[in-house]
N, C-alpha and C. Protein backbone atom coordinates (compact mmCIF):
# COMPACT_ATOMS: atom_id res chain seq x y z
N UNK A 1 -61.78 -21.89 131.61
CA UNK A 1 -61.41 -21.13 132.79
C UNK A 1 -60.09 -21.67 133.32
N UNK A 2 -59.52 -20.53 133.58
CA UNK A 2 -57.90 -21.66 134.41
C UNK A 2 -58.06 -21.24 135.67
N UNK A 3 -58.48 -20.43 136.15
CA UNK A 3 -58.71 -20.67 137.46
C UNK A 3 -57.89 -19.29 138.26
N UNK A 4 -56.76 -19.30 139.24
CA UNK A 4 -56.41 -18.00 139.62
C UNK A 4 -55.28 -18.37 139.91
N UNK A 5 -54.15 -17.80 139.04
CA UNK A 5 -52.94 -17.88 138.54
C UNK A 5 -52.52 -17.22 139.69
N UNK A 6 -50.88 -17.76 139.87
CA UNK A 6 -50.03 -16.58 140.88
C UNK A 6 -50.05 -15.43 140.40
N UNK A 7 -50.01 -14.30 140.72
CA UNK A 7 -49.57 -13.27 139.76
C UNK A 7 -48.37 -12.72 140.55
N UNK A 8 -47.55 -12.22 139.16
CA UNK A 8 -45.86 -11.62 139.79
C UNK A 8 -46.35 -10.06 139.91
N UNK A 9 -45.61 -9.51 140.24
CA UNK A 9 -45.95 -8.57 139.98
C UNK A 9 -45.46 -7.70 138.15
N UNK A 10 -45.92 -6.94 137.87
CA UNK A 10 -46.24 -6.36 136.53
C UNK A 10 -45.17 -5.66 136.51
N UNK A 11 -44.21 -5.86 135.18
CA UNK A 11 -43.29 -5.24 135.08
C UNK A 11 -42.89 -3.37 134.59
N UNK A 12 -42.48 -3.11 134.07
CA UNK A 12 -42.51 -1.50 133.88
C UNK A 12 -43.23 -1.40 132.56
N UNK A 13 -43.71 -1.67 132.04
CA UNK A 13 -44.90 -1.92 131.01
C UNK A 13 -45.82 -0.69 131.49
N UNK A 14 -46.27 -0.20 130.44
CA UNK A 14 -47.82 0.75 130.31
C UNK A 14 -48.59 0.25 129.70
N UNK A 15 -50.04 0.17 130.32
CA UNK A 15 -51.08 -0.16 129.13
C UNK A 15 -51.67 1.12 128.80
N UNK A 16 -52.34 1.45 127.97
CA UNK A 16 -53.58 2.19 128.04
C UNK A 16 -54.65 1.53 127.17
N UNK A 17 -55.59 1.96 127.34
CA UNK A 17 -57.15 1.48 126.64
C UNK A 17 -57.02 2.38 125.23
N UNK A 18 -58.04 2.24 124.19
CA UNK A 18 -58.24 2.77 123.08
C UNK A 18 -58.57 4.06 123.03
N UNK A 19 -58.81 4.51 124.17
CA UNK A 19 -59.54 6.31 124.23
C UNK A 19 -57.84 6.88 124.73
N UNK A 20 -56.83 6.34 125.15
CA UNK A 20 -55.75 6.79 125.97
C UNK A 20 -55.61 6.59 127.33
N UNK A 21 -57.00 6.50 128.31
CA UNK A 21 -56.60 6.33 129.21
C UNK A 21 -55.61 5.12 130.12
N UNK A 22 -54.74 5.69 130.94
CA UNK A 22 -54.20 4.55 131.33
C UNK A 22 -54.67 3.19 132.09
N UNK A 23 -54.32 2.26 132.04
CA UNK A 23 -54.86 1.05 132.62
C UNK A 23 -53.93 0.40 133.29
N UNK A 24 -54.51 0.25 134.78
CA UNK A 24 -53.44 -0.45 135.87
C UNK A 24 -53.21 -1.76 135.42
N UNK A 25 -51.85 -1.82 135.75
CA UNK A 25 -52.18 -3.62 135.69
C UNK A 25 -51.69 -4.31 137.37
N UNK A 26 -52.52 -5.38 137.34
CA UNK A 26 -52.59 -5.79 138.74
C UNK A 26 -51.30 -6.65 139.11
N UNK A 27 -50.94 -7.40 137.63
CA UNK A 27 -49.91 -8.52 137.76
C UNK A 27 -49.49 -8.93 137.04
N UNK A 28 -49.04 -9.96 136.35
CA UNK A 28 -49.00 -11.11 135.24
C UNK A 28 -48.67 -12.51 135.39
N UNK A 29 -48.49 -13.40 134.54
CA UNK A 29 -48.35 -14.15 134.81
C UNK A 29 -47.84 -15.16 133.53
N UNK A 30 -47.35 -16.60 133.28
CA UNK A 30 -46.77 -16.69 132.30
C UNK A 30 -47.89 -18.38 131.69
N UNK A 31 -47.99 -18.16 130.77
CA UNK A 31 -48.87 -19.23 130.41
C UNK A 31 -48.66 -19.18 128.43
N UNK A 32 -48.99 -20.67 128.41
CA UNK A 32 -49.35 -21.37 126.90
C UNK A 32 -50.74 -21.22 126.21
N UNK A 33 -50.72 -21.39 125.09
CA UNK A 33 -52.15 -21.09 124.80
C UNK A 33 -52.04 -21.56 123.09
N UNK A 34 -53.27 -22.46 122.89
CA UNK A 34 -52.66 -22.65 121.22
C UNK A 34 -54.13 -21.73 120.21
N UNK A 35 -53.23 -21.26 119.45
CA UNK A 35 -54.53 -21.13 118.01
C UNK A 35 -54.79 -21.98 117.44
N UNK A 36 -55.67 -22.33 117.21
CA UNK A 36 -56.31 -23.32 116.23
C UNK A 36 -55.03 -24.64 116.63
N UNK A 37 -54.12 -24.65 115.88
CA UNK A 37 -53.28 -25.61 115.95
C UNK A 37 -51.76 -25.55 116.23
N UNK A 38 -51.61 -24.40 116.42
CA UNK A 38 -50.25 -23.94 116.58
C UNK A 38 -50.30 -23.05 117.77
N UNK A 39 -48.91 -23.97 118.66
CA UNK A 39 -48.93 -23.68 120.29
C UNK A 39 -48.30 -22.51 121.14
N UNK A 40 -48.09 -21.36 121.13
CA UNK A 40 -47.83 -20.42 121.39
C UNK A 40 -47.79 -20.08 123.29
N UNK A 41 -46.92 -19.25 123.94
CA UNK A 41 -46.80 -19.23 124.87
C UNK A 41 -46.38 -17.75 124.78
N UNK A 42 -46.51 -17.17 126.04
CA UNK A 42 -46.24 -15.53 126.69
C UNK A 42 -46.30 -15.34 128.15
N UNK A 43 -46.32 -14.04 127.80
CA UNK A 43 -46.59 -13.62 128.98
C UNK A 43 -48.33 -12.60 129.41
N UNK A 44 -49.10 -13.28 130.57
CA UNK A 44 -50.68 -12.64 130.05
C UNK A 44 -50.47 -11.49 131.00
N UNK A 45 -50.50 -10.28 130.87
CA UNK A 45 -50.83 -8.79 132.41
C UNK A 45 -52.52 -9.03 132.71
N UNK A 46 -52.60 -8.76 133.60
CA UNK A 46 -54.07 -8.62 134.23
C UNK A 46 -54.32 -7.66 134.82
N UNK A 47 -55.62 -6.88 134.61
CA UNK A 47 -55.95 -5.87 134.74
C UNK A 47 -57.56 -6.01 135.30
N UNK A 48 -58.45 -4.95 136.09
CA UNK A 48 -59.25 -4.91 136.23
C UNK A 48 -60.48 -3.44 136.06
N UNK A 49 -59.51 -2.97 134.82
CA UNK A 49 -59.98 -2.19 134.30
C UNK A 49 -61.33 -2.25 133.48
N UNK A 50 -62.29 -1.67 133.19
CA UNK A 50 -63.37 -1.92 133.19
C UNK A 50 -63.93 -3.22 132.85
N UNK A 51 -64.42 -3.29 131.32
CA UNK A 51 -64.87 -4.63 131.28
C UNK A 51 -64.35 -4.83 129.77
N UNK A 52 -63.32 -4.50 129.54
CA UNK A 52 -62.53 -4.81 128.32
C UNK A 52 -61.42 -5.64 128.51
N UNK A 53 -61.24 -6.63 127.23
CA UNK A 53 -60.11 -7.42 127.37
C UNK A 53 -59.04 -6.95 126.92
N UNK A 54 -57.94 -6.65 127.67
CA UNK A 54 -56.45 -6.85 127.52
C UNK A 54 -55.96 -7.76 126.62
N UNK A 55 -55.34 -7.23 125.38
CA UNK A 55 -54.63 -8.01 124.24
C UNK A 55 -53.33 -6.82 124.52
N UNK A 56 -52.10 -7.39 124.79
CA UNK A 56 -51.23 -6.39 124.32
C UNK A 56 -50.35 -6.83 123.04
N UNK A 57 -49.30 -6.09 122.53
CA UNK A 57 -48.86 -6.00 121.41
C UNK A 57 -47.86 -7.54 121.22
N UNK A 58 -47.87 -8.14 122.26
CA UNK A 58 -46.68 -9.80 121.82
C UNK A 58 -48.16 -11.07 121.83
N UNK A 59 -49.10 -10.86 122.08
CA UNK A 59 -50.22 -11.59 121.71
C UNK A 59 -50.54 -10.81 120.19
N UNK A 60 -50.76 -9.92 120.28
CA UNK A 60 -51.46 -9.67 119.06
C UNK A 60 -50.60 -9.76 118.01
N UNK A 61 -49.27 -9.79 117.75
CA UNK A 61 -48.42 -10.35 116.65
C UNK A 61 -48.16 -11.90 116.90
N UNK A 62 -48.16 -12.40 118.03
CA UNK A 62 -47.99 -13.92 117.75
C UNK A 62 -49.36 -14.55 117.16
N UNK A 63 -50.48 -14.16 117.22
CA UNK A 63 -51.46 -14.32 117.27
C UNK A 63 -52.11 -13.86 115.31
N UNK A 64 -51.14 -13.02 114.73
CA UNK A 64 -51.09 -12.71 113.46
C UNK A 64 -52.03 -11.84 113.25
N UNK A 65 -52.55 -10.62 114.47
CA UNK A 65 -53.66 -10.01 114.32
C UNK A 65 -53.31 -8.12 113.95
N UNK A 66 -51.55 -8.37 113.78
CA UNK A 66 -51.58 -6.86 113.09
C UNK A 66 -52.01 -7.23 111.29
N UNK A 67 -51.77 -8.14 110.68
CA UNK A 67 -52.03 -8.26 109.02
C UNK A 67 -53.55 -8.58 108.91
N UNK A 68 -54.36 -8.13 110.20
CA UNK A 68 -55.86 -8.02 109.89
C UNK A 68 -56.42 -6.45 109.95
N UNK A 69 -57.30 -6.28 109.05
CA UNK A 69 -58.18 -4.71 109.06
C UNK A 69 -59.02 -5.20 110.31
N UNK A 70 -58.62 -3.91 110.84
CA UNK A 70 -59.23 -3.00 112.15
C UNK A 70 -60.90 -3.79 111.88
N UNK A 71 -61.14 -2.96 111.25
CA UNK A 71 -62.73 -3.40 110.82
C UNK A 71 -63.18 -4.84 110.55
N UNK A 72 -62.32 -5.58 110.56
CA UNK A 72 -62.83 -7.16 110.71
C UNK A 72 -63.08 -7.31 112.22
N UNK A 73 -61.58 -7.24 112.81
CA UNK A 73 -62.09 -7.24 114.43
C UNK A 73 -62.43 -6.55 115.03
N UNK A 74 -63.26 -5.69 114.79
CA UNK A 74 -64.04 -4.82 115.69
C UNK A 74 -65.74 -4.75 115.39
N UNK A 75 -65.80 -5.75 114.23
CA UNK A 75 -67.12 -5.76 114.23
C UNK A 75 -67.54 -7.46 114.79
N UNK A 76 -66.29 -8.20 115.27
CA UNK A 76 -66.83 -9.30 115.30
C UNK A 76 -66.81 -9.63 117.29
N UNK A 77 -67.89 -9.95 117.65
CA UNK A 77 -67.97 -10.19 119.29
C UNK A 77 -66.97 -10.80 119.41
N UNK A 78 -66.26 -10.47 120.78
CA UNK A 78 -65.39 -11.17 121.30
C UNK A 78 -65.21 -13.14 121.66
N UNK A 79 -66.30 -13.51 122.21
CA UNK A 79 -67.17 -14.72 122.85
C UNK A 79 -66.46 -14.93 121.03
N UNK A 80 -66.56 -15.07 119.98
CA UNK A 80 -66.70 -15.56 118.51
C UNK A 80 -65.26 -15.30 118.59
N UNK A 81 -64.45 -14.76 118.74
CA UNK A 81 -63.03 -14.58 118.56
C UNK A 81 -62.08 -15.61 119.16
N UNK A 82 -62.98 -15.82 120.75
CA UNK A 82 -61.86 -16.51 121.61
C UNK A 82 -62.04 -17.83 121.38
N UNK A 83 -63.45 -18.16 121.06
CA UNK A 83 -63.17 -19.76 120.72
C UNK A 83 -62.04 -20.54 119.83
N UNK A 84 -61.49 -19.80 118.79
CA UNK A 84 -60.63 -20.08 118.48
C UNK A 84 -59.01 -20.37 119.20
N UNK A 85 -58.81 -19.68 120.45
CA UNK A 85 -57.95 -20.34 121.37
C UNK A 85 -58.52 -21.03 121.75
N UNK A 86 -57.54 -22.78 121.85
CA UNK A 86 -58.34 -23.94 122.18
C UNK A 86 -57.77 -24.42 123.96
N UNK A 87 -56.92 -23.58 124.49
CA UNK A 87 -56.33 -23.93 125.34
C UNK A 87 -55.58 -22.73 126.12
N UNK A 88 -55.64 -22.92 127.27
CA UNK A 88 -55.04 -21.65 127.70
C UNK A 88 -54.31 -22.62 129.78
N UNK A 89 -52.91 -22.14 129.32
CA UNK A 89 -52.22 -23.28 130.78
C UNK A 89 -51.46 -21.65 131.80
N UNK A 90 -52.06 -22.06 133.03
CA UNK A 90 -51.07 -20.84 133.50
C UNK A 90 -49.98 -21.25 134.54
N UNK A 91 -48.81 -20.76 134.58
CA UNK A 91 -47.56 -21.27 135.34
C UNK A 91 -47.24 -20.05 135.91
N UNK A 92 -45.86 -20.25 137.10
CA UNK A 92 -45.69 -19.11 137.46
C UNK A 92 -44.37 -18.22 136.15
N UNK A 93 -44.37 -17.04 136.45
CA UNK A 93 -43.67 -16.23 135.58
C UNK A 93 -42.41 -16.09 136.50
């Protein structure tokens, strides 16, 4: 848990969810985070759109998750995915 980050406000960015609909974002904020062993940093948006997690497209390529089939991660629970981030630091953006 990191606890409750400043949030900036959210830049001109769109999200939407997997069906299309759009998804507000509340804020963001700028934080580190390592995979397994290699230390990676961004920027996280926050949203309180239903009860799905927000991955946008500069996590999911730093993260090496476009050279995976759809069907690996979508059959595997989330809770099993994230343990693999071992760290997560939030600063202001």
């Amino acid at each position: 848990m990191i606890g409750s980050p400043r949030l900036t406000q959210a830049t001109a960015i769109s999200a939407v969810s997997f069906t299309g609909d759009p998804v507000p974002l509340q804020g963001k904020f700028k934080c580190t985070y390592r995979l397994i062993s290699k230390p990676l940093s961004g920027i996280c948006n926050v949203s309180s759109y239903g009860n799905s997690n927000l991955l946008g497209a500069e996590w999911i390529e730093k993260l090496g998750l476009f050279d995976q089939p759809f069907n690996k991660l979508q059959d595997e629970p989330a809770v099993r995915s994230s343990r693999s981030v071992s760290f997560l630091n939030a600063s202001d953006a």
